[in-house]
C-alpha atoms as a PDB file:
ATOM      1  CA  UNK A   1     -18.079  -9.609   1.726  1.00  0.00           C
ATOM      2  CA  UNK A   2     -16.722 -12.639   3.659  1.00  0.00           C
ATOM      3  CA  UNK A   3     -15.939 -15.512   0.870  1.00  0.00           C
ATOM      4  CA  UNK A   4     -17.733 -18.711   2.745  1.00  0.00           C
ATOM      5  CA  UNK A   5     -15.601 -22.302   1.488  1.00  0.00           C
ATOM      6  CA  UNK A   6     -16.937 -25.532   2.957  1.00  0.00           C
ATOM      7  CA  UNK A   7     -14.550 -28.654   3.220  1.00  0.00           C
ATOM      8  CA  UNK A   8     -15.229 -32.177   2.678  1.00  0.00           C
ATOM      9  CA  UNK A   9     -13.235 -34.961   4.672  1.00  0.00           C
ATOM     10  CA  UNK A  10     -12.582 -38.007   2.625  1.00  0.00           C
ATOM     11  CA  UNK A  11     -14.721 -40.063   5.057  1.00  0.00           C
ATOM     12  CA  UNK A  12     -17.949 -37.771   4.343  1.00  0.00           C
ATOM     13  CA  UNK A  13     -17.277 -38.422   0.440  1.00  0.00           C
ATOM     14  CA  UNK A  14     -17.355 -42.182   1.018  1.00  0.00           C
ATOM     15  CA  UNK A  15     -20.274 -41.597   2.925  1.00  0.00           C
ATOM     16  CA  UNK A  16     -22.078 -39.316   1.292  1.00  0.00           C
ATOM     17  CA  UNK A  17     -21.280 -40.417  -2.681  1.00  0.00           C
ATOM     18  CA  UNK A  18     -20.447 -44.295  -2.091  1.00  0.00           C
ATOM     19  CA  UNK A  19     -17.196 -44.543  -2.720  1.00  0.00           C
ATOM     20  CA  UNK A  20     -14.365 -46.125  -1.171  1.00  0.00           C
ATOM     21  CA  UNK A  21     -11.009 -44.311  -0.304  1.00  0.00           C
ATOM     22  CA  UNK A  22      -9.125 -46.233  -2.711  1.00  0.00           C
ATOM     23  CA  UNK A  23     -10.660 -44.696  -5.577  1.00  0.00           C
ATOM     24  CA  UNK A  24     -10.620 -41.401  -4.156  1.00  0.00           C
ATOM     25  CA  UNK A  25      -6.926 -42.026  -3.883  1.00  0.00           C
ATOM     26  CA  UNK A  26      -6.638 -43.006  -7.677  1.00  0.00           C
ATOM     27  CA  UNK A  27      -8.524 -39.924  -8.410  1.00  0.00           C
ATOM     28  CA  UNK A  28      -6.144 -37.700  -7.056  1.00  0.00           C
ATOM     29  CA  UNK A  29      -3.051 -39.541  -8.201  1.00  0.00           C
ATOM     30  CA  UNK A  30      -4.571 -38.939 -11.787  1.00  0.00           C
ATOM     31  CA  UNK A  31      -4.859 -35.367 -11.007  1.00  0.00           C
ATOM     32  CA  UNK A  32      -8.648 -35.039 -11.184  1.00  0.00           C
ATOM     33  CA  UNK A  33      -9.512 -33.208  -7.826  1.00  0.00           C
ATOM     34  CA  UNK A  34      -6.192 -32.272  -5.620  1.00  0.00           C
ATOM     35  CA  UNK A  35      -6.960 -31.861  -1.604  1.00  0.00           C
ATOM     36  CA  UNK A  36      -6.932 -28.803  -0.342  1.00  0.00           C
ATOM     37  CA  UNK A  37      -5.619 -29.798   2.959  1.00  0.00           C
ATOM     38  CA  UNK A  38      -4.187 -32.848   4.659  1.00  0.00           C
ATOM     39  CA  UNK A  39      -0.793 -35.060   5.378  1.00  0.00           C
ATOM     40  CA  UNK A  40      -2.388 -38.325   4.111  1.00  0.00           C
ATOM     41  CA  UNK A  41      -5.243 -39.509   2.560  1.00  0.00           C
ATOM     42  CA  UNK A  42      -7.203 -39.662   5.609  1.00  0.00           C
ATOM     43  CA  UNK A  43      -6.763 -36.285   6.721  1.00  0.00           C
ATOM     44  CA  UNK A  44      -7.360 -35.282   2.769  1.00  0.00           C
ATOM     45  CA  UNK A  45     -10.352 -32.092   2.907  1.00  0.00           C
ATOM     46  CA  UNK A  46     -11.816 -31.246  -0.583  1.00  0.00           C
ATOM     47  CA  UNK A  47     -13.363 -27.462  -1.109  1.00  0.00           C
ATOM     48  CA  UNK A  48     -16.956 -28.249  -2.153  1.00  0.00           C
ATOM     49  CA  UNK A  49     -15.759 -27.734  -5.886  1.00  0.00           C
ATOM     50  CA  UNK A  50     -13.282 -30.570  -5.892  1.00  0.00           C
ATOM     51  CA  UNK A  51     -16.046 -32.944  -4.459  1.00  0.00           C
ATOM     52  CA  UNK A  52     -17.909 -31.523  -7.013  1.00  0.00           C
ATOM     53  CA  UNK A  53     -16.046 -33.066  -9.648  1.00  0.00           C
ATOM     54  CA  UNK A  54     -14.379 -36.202  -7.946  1.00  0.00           C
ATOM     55  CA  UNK A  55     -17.975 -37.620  -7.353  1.00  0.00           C
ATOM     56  CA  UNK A  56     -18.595 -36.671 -11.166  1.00  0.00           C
ATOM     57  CA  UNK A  57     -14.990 -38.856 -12.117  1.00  0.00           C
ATOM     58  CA  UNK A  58     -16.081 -41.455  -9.959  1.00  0.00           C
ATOM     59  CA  UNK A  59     -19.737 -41.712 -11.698  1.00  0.00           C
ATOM     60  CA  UNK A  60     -17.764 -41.557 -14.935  1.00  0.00           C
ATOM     61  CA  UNK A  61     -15.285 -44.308 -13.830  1.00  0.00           C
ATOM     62  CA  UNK A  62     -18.627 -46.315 -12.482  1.00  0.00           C
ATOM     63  CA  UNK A  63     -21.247 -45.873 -15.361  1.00  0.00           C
ATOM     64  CA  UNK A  64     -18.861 -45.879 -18.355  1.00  0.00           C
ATOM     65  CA  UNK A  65     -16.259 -48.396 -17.272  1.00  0.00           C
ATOM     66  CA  UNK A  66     -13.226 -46.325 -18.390  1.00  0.00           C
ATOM     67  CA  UNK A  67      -9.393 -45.992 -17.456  1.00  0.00           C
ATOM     68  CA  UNK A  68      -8.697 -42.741 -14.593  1.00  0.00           C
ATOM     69  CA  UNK A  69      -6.272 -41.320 -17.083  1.00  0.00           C
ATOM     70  CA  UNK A  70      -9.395 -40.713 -19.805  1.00  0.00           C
ATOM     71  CA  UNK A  71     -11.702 -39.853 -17.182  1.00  0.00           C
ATOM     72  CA  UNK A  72      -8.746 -36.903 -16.283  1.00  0.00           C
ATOM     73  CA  UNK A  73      -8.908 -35.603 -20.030  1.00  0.00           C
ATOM     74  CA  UNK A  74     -12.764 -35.811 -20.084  1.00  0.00           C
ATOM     75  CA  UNK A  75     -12.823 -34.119 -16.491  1.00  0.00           C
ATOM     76  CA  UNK A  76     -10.561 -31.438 -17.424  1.00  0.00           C
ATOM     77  CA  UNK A  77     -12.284 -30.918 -21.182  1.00  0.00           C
ATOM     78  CA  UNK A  78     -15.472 -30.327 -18.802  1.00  0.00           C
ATOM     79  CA  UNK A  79     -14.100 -27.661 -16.540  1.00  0.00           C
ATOM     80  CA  UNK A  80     -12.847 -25.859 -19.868  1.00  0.00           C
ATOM     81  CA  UNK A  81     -16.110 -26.287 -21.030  1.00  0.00           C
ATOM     82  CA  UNK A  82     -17.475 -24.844 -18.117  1.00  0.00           C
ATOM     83  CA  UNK A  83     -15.071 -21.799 -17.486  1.00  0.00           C
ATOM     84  CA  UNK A  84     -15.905 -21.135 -21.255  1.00  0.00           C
ATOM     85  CA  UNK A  85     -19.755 -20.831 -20.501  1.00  0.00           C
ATOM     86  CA  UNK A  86     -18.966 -18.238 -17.576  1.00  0.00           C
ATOM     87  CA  UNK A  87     -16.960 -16.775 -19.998  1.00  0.00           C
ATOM     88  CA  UNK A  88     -19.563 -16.239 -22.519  1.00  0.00           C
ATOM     89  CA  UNK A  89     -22.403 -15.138 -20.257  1.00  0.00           C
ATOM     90  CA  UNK A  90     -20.094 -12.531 -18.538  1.00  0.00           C
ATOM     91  CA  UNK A  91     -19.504 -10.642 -22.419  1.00  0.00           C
ATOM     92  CA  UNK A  92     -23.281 -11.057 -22.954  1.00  0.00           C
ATOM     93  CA  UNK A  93     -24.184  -9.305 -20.204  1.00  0.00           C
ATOM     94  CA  UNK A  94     -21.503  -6.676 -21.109  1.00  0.00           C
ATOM     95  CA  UNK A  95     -22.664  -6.865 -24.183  1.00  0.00           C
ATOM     96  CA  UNK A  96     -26.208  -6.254 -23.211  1.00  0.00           C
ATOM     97  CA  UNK A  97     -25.628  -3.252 -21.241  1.00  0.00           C
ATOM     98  CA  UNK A  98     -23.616  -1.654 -24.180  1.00  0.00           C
ATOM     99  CA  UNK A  99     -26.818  -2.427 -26.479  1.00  0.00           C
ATOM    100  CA  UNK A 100     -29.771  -1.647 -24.387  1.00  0.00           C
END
């Protein structure tokens, strides 16, 4: 089966989440998203997962008020945290077939 990845432009992400290009600039210098594709920052395309969590850094930076470089350690403790769910619900469901 064919693995189907969508792109985002950084114009569509200031369109569609608000933002300016600046800050999507200071998001990637502080290593919170990384482009998938592109020269420059306006030919910069994120895979649906990066805009995933540069619109969440950018609602952190927004709501909370707080520096890029601890919105990079709270971005990165909540992709841990969410690798270690998938983690966990893959061995249940191992678990579960070893049980039942």
């Amino acid at each position: 089966m064919a693995e189907i990845v969508m792109w985002v432009s950084v114009q569509e992400l200031c369109q569609c989440g608000g933002f300016t290009e600046q800050i999507i600039i200071e998001a990637v210098d502080h290593g919170i998203a990384q482009p998938a594709d592109g020269n420059n920052s306006a030919d910069w395309r994120f895979d649906t997962a990066g805009a995933h969590w540069l619109r969440k850094a950018v609602r952190l930076h927004h709501d909370l008020e707080i520096d890029w470089i601890a919105i990079s350690m709270v971005v990165d403790l909540l992709q841990k945290n969410e690798s270690l769910k998938r983690q966990s619900l893959a061995f249940e469901q191992q678990l579960g077939r070893f049980i039942n």
